[in-house]
N, C-alpha and C. Protein backbone atom coordinates (compact mmCIF):
# COMPACT_ATOMS: atom_id res chain seq x y z
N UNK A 1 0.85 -1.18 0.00
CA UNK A 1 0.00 0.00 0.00
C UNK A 1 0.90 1.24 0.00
N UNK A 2 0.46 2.13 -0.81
CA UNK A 2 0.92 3.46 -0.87
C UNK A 2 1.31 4.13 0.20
N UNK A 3 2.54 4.68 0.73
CA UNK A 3 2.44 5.30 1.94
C UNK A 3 1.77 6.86 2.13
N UNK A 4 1.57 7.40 1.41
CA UNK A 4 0.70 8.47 1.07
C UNK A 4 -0.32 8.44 1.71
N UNK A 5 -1.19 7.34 0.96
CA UNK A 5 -2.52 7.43 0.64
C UNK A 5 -2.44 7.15 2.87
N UNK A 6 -1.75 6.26 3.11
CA UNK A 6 -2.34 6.35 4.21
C UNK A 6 -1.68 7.39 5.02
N UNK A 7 -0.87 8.10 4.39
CA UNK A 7 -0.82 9.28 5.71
C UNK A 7 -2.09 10.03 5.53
N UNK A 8 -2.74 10.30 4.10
CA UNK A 8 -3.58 10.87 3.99
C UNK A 8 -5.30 10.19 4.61
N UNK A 9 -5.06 9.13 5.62
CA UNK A 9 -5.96 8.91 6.51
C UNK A 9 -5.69 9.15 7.42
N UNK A 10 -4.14 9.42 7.95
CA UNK A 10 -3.55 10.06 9.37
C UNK A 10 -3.81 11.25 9.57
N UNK A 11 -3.72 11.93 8.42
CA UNK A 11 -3.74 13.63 8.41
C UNK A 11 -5.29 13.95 8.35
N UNK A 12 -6.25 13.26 7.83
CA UNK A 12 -7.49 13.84 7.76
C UNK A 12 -8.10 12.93 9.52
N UNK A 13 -7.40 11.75 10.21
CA UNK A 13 -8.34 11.27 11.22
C UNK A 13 -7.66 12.82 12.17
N UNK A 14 -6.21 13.41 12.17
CA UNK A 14 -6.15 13.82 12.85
C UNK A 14 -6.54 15.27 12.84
N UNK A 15 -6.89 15.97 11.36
CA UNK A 15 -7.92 16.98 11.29
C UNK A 15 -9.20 16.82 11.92
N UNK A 16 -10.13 15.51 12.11
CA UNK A 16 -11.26 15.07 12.76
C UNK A 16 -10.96 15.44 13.99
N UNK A 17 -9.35 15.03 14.92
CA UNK A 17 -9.74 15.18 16.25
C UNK A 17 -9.54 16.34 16.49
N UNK A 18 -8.41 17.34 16.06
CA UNK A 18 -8.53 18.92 16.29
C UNK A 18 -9.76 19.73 15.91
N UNK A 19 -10.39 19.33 15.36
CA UNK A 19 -11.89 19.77 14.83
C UNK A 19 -12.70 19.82 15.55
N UNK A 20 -12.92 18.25 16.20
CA UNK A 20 -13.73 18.22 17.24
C UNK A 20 -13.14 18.93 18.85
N UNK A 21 -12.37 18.98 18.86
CA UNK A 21 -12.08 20.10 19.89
C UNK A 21 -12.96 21.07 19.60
N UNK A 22 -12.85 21.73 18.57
CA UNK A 22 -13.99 23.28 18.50
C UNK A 22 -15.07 22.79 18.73
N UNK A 23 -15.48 21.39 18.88
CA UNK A 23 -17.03 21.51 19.04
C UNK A 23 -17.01 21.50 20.73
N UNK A 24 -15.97 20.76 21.01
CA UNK A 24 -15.80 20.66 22.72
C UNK A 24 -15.75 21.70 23.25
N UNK A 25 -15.17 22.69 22.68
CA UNK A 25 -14.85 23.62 23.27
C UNK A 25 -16.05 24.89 23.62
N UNK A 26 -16.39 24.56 22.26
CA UNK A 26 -17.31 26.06 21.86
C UNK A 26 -18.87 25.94 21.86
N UNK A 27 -19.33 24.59 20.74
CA UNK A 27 -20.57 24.24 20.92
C UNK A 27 -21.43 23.54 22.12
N UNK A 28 -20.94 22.57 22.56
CA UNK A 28 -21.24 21.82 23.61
C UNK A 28 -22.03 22.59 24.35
N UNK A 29 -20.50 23.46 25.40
CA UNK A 29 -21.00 24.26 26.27
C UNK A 29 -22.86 25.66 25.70
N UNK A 30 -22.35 25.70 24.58
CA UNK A 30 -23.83 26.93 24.18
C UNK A 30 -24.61 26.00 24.14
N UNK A 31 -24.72 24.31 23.34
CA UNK A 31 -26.21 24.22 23.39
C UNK A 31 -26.68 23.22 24.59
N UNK A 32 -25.49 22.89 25.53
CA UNK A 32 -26.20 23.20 27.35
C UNK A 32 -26.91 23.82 27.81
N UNK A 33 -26.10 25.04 27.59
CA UNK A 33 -27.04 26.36 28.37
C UNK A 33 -28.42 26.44 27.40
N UNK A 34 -28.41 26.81 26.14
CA UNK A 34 -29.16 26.69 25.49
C UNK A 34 -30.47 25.95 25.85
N UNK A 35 -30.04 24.86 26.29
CA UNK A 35 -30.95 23.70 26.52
C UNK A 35 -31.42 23.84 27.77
N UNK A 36 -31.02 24.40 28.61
CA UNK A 36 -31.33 24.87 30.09
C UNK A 36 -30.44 23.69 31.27
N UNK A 37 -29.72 23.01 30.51
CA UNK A 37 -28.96 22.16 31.22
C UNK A 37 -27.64 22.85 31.88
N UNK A 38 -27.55 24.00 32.45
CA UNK A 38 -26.49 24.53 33.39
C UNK A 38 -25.78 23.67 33.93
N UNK A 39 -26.65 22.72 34.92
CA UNK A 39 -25.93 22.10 35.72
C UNK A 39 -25.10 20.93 35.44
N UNK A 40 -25.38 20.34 34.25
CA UNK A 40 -24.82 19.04 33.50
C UNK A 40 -23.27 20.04 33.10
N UNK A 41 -23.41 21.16 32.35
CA UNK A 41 -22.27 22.11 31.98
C UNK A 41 -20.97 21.86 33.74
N UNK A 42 -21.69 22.77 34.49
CA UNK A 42 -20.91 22.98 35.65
C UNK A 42 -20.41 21.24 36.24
N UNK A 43 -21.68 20.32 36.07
CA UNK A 43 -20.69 18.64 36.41
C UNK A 43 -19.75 18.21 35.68
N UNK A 44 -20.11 18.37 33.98
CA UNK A 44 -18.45 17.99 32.92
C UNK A 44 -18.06 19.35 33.05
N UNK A 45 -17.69 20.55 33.65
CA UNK A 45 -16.65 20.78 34.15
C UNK A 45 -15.81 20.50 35.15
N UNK A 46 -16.43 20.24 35.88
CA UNK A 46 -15.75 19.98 37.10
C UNK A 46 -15.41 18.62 36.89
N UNK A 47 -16.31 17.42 36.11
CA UNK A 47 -15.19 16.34 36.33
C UNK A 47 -14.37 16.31 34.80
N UNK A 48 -13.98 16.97 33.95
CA UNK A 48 -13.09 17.51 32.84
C UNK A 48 -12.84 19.03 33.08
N UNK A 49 -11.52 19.12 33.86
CA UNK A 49 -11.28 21.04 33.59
C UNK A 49 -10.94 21.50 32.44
N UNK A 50 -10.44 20.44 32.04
CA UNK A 50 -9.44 21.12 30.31
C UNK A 50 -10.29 21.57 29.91
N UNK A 51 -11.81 21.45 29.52
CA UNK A 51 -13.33 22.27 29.27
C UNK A 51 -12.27 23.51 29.10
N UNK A 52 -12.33 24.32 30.59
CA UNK A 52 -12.06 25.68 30.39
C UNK A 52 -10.96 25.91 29.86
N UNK A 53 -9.75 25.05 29.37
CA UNK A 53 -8.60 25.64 29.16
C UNK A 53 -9.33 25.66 27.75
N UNK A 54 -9.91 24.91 26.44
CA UNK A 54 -9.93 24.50 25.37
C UNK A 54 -10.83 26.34 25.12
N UNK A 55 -11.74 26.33 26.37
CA UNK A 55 -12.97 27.63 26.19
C UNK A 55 -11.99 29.05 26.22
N UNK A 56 -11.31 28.83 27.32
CA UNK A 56 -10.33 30.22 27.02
C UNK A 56 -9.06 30.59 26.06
N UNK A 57 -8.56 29.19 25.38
CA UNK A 57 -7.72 28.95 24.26
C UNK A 57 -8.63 28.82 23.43
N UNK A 58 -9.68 29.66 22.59
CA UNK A 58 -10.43 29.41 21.26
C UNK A 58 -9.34 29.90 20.24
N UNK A 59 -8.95 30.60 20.26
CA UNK A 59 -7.99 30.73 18.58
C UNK A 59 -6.68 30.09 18.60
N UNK A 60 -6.10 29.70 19.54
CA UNK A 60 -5.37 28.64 19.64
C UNK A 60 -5.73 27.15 18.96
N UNK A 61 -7.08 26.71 19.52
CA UNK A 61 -7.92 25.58 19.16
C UNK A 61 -8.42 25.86 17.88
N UNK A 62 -8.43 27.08 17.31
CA UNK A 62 -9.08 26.99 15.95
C UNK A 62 -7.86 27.26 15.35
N UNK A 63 -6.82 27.62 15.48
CA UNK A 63 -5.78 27.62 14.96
C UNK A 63 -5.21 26.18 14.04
N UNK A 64 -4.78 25.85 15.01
CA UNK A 64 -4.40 24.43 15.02
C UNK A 64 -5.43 23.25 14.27
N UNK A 65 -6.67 23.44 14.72
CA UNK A 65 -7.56 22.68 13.91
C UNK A 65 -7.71 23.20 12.42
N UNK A 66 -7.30 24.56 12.13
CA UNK A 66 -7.96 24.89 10.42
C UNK A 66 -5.79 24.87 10.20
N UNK A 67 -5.09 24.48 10.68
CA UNK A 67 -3.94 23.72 10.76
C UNK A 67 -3.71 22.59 9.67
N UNK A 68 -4.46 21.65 10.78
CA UNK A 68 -4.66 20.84 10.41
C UNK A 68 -5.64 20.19 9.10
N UNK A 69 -6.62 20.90 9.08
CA UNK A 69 -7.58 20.58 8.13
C UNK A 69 -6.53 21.17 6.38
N UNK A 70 -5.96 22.31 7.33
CA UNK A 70 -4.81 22.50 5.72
C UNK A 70 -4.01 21.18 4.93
N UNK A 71 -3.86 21.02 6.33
CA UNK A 71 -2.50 19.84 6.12
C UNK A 71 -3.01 18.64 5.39
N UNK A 72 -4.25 18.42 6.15
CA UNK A 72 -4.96 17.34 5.49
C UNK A 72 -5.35 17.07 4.24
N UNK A 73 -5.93 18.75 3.36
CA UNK A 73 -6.60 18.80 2.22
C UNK A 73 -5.08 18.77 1.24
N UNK A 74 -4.04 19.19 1.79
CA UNK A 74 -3.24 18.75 0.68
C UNK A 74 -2.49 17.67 0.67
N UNK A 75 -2.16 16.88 1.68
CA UNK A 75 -2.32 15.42 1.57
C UNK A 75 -3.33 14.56 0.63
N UNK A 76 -4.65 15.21 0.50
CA UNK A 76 -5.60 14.17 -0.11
C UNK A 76 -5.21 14.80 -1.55
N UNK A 77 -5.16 15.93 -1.77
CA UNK A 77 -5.15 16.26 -3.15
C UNK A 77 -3.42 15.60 -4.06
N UNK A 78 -3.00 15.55 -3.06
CA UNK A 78 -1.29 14.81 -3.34
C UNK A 78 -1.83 13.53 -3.72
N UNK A 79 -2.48 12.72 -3.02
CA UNK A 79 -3.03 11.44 -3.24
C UNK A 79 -3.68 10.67 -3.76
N UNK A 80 -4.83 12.14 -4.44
CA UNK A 80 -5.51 12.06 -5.08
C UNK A 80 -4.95 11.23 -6.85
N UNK A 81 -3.69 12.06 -6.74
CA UNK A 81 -2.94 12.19 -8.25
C UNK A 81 -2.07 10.59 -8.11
N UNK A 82 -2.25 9.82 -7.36
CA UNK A 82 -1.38 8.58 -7.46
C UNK A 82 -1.90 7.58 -7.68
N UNK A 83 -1.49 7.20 -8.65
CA UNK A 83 -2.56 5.84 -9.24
C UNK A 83 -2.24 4.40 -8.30
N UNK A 84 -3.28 3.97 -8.22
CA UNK A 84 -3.89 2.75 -7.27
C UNK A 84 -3.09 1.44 -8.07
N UNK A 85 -2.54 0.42 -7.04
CA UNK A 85 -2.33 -0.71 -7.54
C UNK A 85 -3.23 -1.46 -8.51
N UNK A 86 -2.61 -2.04 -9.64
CA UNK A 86 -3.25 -3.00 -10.58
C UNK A 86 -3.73 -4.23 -9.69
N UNK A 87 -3.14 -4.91 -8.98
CA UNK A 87 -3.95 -5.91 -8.66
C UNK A 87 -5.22 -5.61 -7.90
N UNK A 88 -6.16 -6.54 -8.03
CA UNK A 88 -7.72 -5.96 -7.75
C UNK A 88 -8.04 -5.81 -6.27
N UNK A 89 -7.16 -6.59 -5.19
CA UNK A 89 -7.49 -6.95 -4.10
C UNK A 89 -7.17 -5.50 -3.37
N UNK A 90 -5.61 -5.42 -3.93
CA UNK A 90 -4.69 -3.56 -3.15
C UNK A 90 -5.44 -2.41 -4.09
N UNK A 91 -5.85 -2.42 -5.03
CA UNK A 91 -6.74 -1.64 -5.85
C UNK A 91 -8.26 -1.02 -4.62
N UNK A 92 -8.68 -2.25 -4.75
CA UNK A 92 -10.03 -2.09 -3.81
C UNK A 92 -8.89 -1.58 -2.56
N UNK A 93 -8.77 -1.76 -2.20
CA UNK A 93 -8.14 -1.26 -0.63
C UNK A 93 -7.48 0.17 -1.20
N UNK A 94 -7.20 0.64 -1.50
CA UNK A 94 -6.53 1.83 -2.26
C UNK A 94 -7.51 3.16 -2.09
N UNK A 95 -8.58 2.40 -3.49
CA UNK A 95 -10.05 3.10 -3.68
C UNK A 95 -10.17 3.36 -2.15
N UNK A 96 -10.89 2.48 -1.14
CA UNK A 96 -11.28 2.52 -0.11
C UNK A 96 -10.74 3.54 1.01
N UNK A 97 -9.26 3.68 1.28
CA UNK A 97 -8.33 4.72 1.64
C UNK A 97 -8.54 5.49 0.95
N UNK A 98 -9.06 6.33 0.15
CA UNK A 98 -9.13 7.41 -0.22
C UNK A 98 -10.79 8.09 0.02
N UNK A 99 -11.78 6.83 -0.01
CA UNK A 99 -13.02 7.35 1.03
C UNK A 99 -13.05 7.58 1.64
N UNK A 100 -12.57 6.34 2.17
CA UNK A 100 -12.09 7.04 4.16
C UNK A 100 -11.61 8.27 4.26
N UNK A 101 -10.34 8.28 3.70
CA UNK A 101 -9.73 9.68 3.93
C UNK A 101 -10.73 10.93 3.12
N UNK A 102 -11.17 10.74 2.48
CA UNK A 102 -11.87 12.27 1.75
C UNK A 102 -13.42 12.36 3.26
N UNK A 103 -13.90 10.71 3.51
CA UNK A 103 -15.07 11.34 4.58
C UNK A 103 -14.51 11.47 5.74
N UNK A 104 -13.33 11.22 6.44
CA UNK A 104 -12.70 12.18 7.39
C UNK A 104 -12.74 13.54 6.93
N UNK A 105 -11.71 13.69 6.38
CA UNK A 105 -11.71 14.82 5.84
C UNK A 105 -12.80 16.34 6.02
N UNK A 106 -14.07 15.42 5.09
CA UNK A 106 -15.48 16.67 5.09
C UNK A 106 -16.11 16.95 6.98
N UNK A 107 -16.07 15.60 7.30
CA UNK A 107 -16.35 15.00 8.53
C UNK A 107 -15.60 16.28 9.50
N UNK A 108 -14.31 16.58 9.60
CA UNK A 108 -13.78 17.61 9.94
C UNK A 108 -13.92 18.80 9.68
N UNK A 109 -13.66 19.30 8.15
CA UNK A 109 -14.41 20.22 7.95
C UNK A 109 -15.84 21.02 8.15
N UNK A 110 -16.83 19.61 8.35
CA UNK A 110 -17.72 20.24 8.61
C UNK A 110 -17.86 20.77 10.31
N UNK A 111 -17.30 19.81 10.88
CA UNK A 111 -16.97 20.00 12.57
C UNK A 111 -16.82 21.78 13.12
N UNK A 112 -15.39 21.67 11.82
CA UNK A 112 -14.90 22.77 12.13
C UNK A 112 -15.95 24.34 11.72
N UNK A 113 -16.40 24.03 10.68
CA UNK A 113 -17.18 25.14 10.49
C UNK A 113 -18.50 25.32 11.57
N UNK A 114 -18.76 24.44 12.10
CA UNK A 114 -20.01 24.45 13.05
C UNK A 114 -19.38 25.01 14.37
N UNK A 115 -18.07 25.06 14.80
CA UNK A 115 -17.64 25.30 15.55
C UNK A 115 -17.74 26.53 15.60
N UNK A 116 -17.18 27.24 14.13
CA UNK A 116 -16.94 28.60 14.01
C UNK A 116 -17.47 29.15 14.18
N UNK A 117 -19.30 28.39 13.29
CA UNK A 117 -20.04 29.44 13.61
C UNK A 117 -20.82 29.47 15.15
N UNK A 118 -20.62 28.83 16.21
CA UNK A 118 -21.17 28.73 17.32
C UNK A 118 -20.47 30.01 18.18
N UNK A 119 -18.75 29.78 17.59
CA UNK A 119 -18.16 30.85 18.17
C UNK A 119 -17.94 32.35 17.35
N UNK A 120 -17.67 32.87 16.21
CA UNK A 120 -17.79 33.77 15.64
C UNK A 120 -19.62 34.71 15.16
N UNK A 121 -20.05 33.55 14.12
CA UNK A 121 -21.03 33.96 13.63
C UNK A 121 -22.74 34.32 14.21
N UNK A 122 -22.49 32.85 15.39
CA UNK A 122 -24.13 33.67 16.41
C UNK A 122 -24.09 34.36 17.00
N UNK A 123 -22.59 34.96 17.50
CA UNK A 123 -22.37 36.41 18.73
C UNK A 123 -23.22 37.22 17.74
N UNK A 124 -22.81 37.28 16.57
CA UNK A 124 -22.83 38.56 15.90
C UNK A 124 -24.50 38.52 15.77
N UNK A 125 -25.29 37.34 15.15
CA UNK A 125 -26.44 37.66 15.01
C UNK A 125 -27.18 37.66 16.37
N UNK A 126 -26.79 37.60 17.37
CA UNK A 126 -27.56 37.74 18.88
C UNK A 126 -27.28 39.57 19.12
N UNK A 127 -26.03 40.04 18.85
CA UNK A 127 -25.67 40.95 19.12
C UNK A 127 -26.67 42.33 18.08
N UNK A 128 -26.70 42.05 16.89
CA UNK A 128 -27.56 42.19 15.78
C UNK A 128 -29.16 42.60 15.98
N UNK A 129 -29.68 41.62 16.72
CA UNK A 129 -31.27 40.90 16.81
C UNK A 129 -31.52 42.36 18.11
């Protein structure tokens, strides 16, 4: 197997987990409160503190996660361009690494944008309204 193709499942699983940090960080906590669940918020803080480090490091955490999601998209597009083994068995497995890796990939991306907008884009329309 290509060593590429599978970094390019390393680089997009590990765009997934910096990604999902922004949701840990940013969403979670709003649609708690949101939800009127305060007190579930204040129990996974207190039994997870990093909560607040991830909440008061937001551009750090989005840093690093749209980082990563860089790193990732040009890994897949590198990988994209390398042709798959002829035999049918590493062929299919090939194809398959590159699903995987492209639905990590969106899978992150989309993480990350939901993140953003929990933290950038609803201040503004609450602030707005």
């Amino acid at each position: 197997m290509n060593i590429t193709l599978q970094r390019s499942v390393g680089a997009s699983a590990a765009a997934l987990l910096a990604s999902s940090a922004t949701l840990v960080c940013c969403v979670l906590p709003a649609v708690l409160v949101s939800l009127g669940a305060g007190a579930v918020l204040v129990g996974l803080v207190s039994a997870i503190p990093q909560l607040i480090w991830l909440s008061e490091h937001k551009l750090l955490v989005f840093g690093i996660a749209g980082g990563m999601l860089i790193l990732s998209w040009i890994v897949l597009r590198r990988a994209a361009h390398l042709p798959c083994p002829t035999e049918p068995l590493a062929g299919k497995a090939c194809m398959r690494l590159r699903r995987v890796s492209a639905a990590l990939f969106w899978l992150a991306a989309t993480a990350y944008v939901i993140g953003a907008s929990f933290v950038w884009i609803l201040p503004l329309l609450m602030t707005n309204s």
